[in-house]
Protein backbone atom coordinates (compact mmCIF):
# COMPACT_ATOMS: atom_id res chain seq x y z
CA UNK A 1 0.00 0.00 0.00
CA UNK A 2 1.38 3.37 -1.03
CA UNK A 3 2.36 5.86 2.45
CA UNK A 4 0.99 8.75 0.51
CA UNK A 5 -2.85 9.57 0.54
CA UNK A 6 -4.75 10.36 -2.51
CA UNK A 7 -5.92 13.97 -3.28
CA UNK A 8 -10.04 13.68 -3.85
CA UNK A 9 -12.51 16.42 -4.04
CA UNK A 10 -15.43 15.43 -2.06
CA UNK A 11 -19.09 16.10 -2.49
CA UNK A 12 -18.80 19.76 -1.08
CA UNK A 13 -15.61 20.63 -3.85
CA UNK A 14 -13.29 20.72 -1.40
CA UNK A 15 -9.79 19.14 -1.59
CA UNK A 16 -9.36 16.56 0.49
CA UNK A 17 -6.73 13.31 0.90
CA UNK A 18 -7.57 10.02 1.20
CA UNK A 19 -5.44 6.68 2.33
CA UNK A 20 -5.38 4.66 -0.67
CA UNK A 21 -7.03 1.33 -1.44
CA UNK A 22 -4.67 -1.56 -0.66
CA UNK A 23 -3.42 -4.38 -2.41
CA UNK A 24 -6.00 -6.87 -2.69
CA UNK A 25 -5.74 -9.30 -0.32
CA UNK A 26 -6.76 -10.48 2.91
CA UNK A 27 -3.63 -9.29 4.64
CA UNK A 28 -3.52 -6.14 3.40
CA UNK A 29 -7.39 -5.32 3.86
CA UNK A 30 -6.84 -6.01 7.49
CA UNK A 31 -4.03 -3.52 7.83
CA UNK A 32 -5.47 -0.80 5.63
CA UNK A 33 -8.66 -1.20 8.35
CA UNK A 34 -6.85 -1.38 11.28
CA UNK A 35 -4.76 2.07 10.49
CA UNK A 36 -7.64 4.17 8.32
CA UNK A 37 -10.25 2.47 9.59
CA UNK A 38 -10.48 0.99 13.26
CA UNK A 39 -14.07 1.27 14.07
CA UNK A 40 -14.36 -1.67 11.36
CA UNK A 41 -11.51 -4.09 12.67
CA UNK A 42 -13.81 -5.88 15.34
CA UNK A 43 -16.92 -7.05 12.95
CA UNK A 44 -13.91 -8.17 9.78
CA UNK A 45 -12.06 -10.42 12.38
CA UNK A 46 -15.34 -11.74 13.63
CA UNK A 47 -16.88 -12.37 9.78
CA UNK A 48 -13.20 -13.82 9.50
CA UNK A 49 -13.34 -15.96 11.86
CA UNK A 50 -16.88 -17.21 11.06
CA UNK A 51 -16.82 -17.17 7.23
CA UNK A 52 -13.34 -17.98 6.94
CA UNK A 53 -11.53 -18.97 9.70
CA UNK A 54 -9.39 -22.52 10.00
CA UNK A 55 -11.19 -23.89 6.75
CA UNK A 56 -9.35 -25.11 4.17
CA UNK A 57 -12.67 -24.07 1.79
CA UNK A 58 -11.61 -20.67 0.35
CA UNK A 59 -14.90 -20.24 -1.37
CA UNK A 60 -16.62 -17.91 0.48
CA UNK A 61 -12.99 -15.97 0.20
CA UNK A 62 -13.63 -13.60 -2.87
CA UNK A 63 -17.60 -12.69 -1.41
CA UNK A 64 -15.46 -11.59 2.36
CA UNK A 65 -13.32 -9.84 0.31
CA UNK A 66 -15.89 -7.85 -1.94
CA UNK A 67 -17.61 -7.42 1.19
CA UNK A 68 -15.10 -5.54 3.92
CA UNK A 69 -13.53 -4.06 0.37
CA UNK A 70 -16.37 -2.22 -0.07
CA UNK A 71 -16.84 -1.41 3.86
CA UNK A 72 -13.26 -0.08 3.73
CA UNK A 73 -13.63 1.94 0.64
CA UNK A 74 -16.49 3.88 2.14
CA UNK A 75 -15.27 4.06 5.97
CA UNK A 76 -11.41 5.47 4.64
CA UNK A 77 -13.60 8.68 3.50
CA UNK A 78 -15.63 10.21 6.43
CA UNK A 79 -17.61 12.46 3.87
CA UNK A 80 -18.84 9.37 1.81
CA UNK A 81 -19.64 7.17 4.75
CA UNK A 82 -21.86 10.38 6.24
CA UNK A 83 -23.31 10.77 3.21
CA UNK A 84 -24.44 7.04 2.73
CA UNK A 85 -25.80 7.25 5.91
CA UNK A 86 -27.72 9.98 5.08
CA UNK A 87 -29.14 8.11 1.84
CA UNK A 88 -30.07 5.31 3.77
CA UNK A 89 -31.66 7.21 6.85
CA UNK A 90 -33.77 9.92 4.69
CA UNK A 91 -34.91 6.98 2.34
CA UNK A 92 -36.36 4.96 5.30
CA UNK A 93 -38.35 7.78 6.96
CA UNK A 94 -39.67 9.47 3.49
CA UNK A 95 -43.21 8.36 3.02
CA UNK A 96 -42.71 8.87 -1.17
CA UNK A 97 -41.79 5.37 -2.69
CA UNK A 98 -40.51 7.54 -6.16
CA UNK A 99 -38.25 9.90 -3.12
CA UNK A 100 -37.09 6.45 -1.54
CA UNK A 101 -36.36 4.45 -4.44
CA UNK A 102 -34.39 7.97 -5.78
CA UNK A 103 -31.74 7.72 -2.85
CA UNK A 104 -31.57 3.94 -2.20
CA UNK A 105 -31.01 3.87 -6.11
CA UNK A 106 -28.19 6.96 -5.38
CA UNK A 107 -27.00 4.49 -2.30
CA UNK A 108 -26.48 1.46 -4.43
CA UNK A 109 -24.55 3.55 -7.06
CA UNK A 110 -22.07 4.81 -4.55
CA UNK A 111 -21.95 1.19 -3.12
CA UNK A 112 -20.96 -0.07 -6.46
CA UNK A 113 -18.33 2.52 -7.19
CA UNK A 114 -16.84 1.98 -3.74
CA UNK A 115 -16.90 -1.64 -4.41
CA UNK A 116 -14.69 -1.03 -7.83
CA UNK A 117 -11.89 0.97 -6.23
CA UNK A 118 -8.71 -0.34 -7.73
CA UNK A 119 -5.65 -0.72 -5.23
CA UNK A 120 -3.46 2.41 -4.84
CA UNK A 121 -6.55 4.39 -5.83
């Protein structure tokens, strides 16, 4: 994982620096979380250790990965995470399906892009 954060302008235009993504693998993931990323380290080790653990089955391996990639990619950037919480909180109390469906669709595109970050980006 590159030491030097990436320059990103956030929703509000400003200038701001993110870590980068890390390489992609297990390892790496865990580190990336456990500097950038604490508050996530307890519920990755515990997934870990339940979908993963001592197996010798890697199968469930690339869905974990997608998974906490994804969490990661969202929780590095405190302005992205707010904002997805804000989706997902204003779409559950508005009473207009068409208003809902709006931001849960606006969620699930963010999700995705967060989900394609490429390592060192």
């Amino acid at each position: 994982m590159s030491a030097q954060p990436i320059h990103f302008d956030g929703f509000e235009g400003e200038p701001r620096y993110l870590p980068p993504m890390p390489e992609r693998t297990p390892q790496a993931l865990r580190l990336a979380i456990q500097e950038h990323a604490p508050q996530l380290l307890p519920d990755f080790e515990a997934h870990w250790k339940r979908a993963i653990g001592d197996t010798f089955n890697v199968t469930p391996l690339p869905a974990f990965m997608r998974l906490w990639w994804t969490q990661y990619a969202i929780a590095r950037d405190p302005e992205l995470d707010a904002h997805m919480r804000d989706l997902e909180a204003r779409a559950a109390k508005s009473e207009d399906p068409e208003e809902s469906m709006a931001l849960l669709e606006e969620y699930s595109r963010l999700r995705h892009e967060a989900a394609d970050r490429k390592p060192g980006r």
